[in-house]
C-alpha atoms as a PDB file:
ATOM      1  CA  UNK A   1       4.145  -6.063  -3.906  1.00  0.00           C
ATOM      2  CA  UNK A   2       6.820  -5.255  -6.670  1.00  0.00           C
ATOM      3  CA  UNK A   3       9.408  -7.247  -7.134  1.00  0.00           C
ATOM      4  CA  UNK A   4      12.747  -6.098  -9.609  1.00  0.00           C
ATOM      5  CA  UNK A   5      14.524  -8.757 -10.981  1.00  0.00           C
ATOM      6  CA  UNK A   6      18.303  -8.210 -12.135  1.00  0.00           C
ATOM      7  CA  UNK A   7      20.055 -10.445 -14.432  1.00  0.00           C
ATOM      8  CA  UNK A   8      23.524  -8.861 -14.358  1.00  0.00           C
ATOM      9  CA  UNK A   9      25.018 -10.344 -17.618  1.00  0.00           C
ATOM     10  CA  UNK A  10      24.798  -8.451 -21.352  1.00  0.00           C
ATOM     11  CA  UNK A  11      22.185 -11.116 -22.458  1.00  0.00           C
ATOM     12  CA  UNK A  12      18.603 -11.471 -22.002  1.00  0.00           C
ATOM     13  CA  UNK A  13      18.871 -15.009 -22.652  1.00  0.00           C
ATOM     14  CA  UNK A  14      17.749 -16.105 -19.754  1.00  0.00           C
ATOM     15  CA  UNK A  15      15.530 -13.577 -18.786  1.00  0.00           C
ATOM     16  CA  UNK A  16      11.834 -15.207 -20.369  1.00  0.00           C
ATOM     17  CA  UNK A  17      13.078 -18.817 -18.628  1.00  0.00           C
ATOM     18  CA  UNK A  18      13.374 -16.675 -15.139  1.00  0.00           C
ATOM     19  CA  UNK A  19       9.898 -14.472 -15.975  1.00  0.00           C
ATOM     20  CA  UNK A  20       8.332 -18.354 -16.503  1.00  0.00           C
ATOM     21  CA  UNK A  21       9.176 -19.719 -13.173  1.00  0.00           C
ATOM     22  CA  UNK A  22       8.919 -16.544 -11.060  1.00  0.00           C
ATOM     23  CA  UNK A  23       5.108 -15.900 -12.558  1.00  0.00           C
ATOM     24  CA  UNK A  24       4.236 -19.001 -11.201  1.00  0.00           C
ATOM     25  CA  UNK A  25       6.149 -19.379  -7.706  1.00  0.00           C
ATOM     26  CA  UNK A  26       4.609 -15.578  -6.738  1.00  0.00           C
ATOM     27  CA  UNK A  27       1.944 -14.445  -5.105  1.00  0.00           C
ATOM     28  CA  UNK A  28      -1.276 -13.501  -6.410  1.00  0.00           C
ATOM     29  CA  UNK A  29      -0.547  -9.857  -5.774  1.00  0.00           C
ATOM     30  CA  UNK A  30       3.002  -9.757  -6.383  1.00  0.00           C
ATOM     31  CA  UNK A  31       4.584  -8.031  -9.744  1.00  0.00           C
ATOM     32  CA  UNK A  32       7.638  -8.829 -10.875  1.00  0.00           C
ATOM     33  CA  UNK A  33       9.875  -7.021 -13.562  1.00  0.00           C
ATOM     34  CA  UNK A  34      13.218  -8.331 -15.027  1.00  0.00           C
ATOM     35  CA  UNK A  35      15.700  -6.375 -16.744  1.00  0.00           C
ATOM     36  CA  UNK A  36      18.897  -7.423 -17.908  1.00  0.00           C
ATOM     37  CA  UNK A  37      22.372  -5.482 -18.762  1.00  0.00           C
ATOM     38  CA  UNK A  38      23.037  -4.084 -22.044  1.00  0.00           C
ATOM     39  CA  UNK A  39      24.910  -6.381 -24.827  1.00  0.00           C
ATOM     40  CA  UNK A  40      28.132  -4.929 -24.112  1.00  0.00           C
ATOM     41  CA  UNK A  41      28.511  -6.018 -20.995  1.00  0.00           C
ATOM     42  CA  UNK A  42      30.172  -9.852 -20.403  1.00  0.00           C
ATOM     43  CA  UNK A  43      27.388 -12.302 -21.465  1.00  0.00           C
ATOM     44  CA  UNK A  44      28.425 -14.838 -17.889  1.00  0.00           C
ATOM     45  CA  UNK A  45      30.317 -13.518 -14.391  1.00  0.00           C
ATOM     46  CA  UNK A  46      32.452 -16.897 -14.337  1.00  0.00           C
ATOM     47  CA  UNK A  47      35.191 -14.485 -13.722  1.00  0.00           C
ATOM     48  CA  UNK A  48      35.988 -12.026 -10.723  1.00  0.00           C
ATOM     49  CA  UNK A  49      36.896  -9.646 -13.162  1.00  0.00           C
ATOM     50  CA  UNK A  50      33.729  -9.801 -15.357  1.00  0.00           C
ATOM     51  CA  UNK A  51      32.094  -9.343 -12.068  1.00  0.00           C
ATOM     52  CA  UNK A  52      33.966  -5.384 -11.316  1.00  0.00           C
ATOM     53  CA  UNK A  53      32.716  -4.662 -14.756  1.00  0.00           C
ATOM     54  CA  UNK A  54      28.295  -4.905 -13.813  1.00  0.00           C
ATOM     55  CA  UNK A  55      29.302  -3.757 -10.292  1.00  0.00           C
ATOM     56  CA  UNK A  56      28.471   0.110 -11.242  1.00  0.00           C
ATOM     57  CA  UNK A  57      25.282  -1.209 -13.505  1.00  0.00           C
ATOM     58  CA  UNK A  58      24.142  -3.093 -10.722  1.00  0.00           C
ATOM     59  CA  UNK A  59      24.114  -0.066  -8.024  1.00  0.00           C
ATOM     60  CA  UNK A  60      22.832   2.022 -10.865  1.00  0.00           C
ATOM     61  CA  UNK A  61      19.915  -0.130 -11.039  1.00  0.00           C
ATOM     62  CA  UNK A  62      19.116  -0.251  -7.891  1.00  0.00           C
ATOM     63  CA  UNK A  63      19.597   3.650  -6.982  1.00  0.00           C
ATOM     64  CA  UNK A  64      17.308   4.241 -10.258  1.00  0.00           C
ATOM     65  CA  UNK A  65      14.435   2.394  -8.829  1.00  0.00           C
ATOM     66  CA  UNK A  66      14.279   3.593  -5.244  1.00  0.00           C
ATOM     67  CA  UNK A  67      10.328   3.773  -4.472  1.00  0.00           C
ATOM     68  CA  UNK A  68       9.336   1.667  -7.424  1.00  0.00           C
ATOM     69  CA  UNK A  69      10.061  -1.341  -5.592  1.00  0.00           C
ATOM     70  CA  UNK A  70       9.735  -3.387  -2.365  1.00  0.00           C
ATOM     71  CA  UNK A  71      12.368  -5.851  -3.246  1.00  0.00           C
ATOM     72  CA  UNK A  72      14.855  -6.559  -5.762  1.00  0.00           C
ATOM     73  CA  UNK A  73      16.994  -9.726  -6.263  1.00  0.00           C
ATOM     74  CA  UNK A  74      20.691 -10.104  -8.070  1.00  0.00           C
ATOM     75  CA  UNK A  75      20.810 -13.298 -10.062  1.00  0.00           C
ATOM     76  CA  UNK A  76      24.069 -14.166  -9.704  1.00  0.00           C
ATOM     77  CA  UNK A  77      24.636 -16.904  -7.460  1.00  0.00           C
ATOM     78  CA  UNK A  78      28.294 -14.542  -6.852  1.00  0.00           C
ATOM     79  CA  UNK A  79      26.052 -12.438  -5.017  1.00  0.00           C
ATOM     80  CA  UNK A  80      27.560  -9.432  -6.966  1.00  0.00           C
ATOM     81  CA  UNK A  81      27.062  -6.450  -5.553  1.00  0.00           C
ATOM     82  CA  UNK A  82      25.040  -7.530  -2.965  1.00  0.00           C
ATOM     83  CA  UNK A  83      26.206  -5.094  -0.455  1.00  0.00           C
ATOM     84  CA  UNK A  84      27.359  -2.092  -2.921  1.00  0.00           C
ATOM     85  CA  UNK A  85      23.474  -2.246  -3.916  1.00  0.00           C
ATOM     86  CA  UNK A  86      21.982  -2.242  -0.468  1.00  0.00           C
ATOM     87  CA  UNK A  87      23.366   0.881   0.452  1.00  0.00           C
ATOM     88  CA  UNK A  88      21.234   2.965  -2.502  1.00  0.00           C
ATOM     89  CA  UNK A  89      18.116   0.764  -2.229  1.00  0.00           C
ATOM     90  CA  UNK A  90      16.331   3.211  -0.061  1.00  0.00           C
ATOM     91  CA  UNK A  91      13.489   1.006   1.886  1.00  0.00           C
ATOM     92  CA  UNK A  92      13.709  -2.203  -1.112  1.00  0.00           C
ATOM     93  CA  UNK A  93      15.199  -5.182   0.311  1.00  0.00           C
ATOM     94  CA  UNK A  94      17.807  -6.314  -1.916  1.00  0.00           C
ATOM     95  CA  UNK A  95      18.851  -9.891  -2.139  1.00  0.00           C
ATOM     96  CA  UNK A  96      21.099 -12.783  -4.424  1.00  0.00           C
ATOM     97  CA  UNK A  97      21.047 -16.113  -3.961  1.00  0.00           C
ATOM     98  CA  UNK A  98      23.735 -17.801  -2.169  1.00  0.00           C
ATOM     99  CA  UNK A  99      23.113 -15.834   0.921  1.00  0.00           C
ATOM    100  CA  UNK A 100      19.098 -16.338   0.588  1.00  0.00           C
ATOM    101  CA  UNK A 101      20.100 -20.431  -0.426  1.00  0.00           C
ATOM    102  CA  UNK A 102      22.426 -20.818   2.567  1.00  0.00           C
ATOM    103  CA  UNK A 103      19.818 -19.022   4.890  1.00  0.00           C
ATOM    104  CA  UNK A 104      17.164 -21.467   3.860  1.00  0.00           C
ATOM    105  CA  UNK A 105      19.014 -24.540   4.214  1.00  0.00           C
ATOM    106  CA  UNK A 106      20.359 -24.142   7.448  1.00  0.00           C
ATOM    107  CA  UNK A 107      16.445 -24.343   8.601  1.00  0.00           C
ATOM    108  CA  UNK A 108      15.819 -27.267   6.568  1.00  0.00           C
ATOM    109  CA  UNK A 109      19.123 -29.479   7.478  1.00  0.00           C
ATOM    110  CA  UNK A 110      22.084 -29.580   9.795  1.00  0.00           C
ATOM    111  CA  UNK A 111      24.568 -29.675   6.642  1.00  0.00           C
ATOM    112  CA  UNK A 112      24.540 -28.677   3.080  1.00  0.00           C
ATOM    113  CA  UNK A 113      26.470 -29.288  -0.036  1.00  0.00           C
ATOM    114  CA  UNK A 114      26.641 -27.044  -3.023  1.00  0.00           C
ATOM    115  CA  UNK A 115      26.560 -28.021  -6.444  1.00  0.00           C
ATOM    116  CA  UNK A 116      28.664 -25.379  -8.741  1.00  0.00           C
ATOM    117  CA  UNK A 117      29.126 -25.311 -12.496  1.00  0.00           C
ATOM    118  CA  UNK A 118      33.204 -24.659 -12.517  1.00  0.00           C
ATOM    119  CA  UNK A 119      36.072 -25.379  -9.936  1.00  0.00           C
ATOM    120  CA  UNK A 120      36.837 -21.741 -10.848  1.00  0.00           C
ATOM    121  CA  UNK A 121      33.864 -20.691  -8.836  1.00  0.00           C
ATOM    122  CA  UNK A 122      34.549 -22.297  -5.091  1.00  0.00           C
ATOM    123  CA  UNK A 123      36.915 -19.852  -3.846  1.00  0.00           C
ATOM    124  CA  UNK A 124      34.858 -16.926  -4.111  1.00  0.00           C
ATOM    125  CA  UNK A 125      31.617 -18.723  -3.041  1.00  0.00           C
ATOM    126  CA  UNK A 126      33.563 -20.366  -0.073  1.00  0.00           C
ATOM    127  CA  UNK A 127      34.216 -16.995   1.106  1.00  0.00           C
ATOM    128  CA  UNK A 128      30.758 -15.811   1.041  1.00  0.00           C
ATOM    129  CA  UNK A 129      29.614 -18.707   2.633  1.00  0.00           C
ATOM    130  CA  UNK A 130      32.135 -18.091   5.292  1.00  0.00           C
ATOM    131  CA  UNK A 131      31.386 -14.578   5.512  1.00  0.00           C
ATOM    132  CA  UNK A 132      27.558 -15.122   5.952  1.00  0.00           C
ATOM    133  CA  UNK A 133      28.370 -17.543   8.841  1.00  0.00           C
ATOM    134  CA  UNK A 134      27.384 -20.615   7.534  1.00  0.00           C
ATOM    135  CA  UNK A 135      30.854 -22.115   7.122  1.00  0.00           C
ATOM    136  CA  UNK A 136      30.441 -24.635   9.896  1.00  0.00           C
ATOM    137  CA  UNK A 137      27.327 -26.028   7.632  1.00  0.00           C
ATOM    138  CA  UNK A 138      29.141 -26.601   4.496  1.00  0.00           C
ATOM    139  CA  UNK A 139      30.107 -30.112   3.472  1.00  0.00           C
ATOM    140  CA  UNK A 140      31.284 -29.497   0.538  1.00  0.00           C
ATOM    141  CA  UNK A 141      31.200 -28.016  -3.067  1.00  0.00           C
ATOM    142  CA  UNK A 142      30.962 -30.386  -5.928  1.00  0.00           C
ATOM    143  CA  UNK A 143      31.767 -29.534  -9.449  1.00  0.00           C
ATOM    144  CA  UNK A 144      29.730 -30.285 -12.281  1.00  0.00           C
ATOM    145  CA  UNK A 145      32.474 -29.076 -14.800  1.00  0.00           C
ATOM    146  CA  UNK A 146      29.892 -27.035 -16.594  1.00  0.00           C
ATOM    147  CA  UNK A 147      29.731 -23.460 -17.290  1.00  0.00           C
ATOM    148  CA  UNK A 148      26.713 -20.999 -17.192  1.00  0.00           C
ATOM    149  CA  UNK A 149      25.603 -21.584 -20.726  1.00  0.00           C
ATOM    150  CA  UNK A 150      25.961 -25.579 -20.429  1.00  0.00           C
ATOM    151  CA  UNK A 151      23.346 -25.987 -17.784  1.00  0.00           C
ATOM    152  CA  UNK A 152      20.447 -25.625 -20.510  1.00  0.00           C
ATOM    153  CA  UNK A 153      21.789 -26.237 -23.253  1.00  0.00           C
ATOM    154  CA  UNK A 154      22.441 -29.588 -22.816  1.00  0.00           C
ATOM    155  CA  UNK A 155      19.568 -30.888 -20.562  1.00  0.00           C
ATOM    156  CA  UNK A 156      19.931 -34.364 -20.065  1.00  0.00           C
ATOM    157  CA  UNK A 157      23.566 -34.162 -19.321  1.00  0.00           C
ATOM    158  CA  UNK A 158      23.147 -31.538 -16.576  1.00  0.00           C
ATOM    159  CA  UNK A 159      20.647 -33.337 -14.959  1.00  0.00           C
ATOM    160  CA  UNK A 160      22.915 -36.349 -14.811  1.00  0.00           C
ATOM    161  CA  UNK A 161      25.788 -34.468 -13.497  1.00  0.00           C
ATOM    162  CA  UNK A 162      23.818 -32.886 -10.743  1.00  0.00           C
ATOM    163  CA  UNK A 163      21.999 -36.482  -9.911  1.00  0.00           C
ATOM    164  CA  UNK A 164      25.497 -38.160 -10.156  1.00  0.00           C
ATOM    165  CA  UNK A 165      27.413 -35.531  -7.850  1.00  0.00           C
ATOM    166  CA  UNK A 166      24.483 -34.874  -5.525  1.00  0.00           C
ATOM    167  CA  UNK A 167      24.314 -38.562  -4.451  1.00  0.00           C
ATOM    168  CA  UNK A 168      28.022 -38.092  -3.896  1.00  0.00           C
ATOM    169  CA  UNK A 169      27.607 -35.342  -1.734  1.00  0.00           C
ATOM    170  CA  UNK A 170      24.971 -36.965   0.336  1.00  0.00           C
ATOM    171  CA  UNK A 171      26.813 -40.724   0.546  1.00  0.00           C
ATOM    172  CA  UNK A 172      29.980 -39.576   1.078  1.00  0.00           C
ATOM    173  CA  UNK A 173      30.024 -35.629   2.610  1.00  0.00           C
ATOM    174  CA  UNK A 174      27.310 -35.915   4.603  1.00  0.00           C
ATOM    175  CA  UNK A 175      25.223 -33.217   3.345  1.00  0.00           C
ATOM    176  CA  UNK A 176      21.182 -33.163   4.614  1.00  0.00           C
ATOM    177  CA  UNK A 177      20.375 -30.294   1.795  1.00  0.00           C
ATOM    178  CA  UNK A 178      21.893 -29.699  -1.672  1.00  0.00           C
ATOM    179  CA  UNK A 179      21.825 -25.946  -2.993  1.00  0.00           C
ATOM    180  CA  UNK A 180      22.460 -25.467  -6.567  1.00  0.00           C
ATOM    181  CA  UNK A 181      24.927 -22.915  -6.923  1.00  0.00           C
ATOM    182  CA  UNK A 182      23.947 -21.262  -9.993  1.00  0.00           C
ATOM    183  CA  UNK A 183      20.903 -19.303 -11.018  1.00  0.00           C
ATOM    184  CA  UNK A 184      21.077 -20.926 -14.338  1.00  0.00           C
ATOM    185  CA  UNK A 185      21.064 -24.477 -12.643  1.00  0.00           C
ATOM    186  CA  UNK A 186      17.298 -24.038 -12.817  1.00  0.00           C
ATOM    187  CA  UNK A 187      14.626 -26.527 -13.671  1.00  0.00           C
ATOM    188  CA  UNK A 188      16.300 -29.931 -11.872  1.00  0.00           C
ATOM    189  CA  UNK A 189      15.324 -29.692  -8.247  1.00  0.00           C
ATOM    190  CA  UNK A 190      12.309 -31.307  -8.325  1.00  0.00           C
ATOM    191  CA  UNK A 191      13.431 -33.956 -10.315  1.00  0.00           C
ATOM    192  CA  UNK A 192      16.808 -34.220  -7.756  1.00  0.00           C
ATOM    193  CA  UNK A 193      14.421 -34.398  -4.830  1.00  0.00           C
ATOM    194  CA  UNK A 194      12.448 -37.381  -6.084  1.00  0.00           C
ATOM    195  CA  UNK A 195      15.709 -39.331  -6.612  1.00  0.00           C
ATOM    196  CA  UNK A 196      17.711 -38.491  -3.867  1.00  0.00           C
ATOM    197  CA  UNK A 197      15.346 -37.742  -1.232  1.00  0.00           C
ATOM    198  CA  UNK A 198      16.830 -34.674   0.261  1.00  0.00           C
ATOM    199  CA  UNK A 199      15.536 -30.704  -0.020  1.00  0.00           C
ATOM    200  CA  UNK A 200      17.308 -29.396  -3.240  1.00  0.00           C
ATOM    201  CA  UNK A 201      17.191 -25.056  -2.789  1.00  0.00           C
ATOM    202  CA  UNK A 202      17.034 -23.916  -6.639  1.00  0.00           C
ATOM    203  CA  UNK A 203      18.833 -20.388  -7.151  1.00  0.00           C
ATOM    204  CA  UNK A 204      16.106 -18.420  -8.911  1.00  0.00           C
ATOM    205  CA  UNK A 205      13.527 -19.608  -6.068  1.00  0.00           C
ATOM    206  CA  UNK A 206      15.136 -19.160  -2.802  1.00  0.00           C
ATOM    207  CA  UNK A 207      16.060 -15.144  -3.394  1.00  0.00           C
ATOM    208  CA  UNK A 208      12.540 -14.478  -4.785  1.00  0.00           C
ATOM    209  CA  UNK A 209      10.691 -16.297  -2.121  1.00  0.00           C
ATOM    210  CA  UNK A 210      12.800 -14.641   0.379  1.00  0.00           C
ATOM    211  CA  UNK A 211      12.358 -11.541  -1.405  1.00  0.00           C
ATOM    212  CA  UNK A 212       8.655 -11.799  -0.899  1.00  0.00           C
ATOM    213  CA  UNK A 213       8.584 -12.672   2.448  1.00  0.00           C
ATOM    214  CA  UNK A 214      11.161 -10.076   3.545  1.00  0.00           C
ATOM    215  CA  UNK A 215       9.045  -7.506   1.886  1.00  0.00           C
ATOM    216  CA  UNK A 216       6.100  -8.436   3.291  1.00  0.00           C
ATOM    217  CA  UNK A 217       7.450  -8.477   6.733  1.00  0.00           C
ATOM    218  CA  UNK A 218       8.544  -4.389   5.859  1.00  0.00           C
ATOM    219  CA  UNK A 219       5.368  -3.491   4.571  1.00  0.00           C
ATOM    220  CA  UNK A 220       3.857  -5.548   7.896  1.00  0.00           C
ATOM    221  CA  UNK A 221       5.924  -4.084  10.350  1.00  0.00           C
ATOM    222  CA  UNK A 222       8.051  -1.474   8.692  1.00  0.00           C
ATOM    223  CA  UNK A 223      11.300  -4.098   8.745  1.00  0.00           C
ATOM    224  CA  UNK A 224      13.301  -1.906   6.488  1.00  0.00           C
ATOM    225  CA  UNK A 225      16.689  -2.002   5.664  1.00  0.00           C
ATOM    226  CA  UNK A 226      18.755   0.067   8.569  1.00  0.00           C
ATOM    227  CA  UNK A 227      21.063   2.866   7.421  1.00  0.00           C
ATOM    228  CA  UNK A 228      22.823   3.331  10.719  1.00  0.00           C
ATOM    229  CA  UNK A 229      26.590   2.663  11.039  1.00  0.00           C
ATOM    230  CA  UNK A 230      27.548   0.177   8.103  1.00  0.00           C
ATOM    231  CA  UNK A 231      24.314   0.306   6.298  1.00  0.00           C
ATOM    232  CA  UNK A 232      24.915   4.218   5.889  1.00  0.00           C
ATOM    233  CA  UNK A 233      23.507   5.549   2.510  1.00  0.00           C
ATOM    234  CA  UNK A 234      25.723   7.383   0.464  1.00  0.00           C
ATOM    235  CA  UNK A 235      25.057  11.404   0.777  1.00  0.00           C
ATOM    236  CA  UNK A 236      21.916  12.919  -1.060  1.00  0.00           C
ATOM    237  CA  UNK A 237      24.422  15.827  -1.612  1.00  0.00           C
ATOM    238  CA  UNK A 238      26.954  14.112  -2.763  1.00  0.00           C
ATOM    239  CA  UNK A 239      25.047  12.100  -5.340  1.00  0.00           C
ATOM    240  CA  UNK A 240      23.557  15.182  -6.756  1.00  0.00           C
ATOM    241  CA  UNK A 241      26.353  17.513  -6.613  1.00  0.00           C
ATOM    242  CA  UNK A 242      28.555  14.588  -8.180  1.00  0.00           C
ATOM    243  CA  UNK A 243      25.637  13.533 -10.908  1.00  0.00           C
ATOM    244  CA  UNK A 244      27.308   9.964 -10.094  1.00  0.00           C
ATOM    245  CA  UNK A 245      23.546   8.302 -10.969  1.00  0.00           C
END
């Protein structure tokens, strides 16, 4: 099974972090592959507009490694893309994490609360939630009033943040599962489960493993993406006689 992941931000900072955990969450006979955008593209996607700007890379990707891959997986907690991608992925699932997060936790608790780095980011994740129909499962979305670089930087202060707020969100929202809403949130769930006693979905983990199993279930029983009706591809014809890729 081969697995592409895309880290849709002009660094590569993260990239030997993600390679760490995903080596040892995957199967024996999976292989995974990260790739990152080139240094002129923004460095975080804290902002909608950032965001338009990797769009095109993203699809690019993605159309560029049709039948080199069973699965690929956006990190970007935005879910950037997400459907722009799926359309030129051929037969390769495609993925990102608040939709594979959300997904997860609704089988694991009745409610869940999401722990973001910036205010900035709850609109747009509020909508996705909503869109992927897990809006009446939502609690709430607690800030941590960090941004993408803070998370790691600064260790011991993240972890206290996410401790601090995800007791919140339990005692007083009501939420049964915490998702960190982030893909560079990565490292604290295990500690956050010990302390607060709930399932804590990590961002890097829950699109991989769902990657994996999705894939698996297509090479299984042919479960491939549909291209009927919405899912329609974009035009062989057109691509070529365009040169869009």
């Amino acid at each position: 099974m081969r697995i592409l992941w895309i880290n849709p931000i002009g660094t590569d900072v993260f990239d030997e972090d993600t390679k760490g955990i995903l080596e040892q969450a995957k199967q024996a006979d999976t292989q995974v592959s990260i790739v990152s955008l080139p240094a002129n593209r923004p460095r975080h996607l804290e902002y909608h507009s950032y965001e338009a700007l990797v769009i095109a890379d993203i699809v690019r990707l993605t159309h560029n490694s049709v039948g080199r891959y069973d699965a690929i997986v956006i990190g970007c907690f935005y879910d950037v893309g997400l459907r722009e991608a799926r359309e030129v992925s051929g037969n390769a699932i495609v993925v990102a994490p608040c939709q594979s997060a959300t997904a997860i936790a609704c089988n694991l608790g009745n409610t869940f609360s999401v722990l973001v780095g910036r205010r900035k980011w709850i609109p747009k994740m509020r909508e996705n939630i909503h869109k992927y129909g897990h809006s009446t499962r939502l609690v709430s979305m607690r800030s941590l009033e960090l941004g993408v670089h803070d998370f790691q930087t600064n260790e011991m202060l993240t972890k206290t943040r996410l401790i601090s707020e995800g007791r919140k969100a339990i005692d007083e929202d009501g939420a049964e599962v915490l998702i960190l809403g982030c893909t560079a949130e990565y490292g604290f769930y295990q500690q956050m489960q010990d302390q607060l006693g709930v399932p804590v979905i990590d961002a890097v983990l829950a699109p991989f493993k769902l990657a994996e199993f999705l894939a698996e279930l297509g090479n299984k029983f042919n479960w491939r993406p549909s291209r009927k009706w919405g899912s329609e591809a974009p035009p062989r014809q057109e691509i070529e006689a365009w040169e869009i890729f």
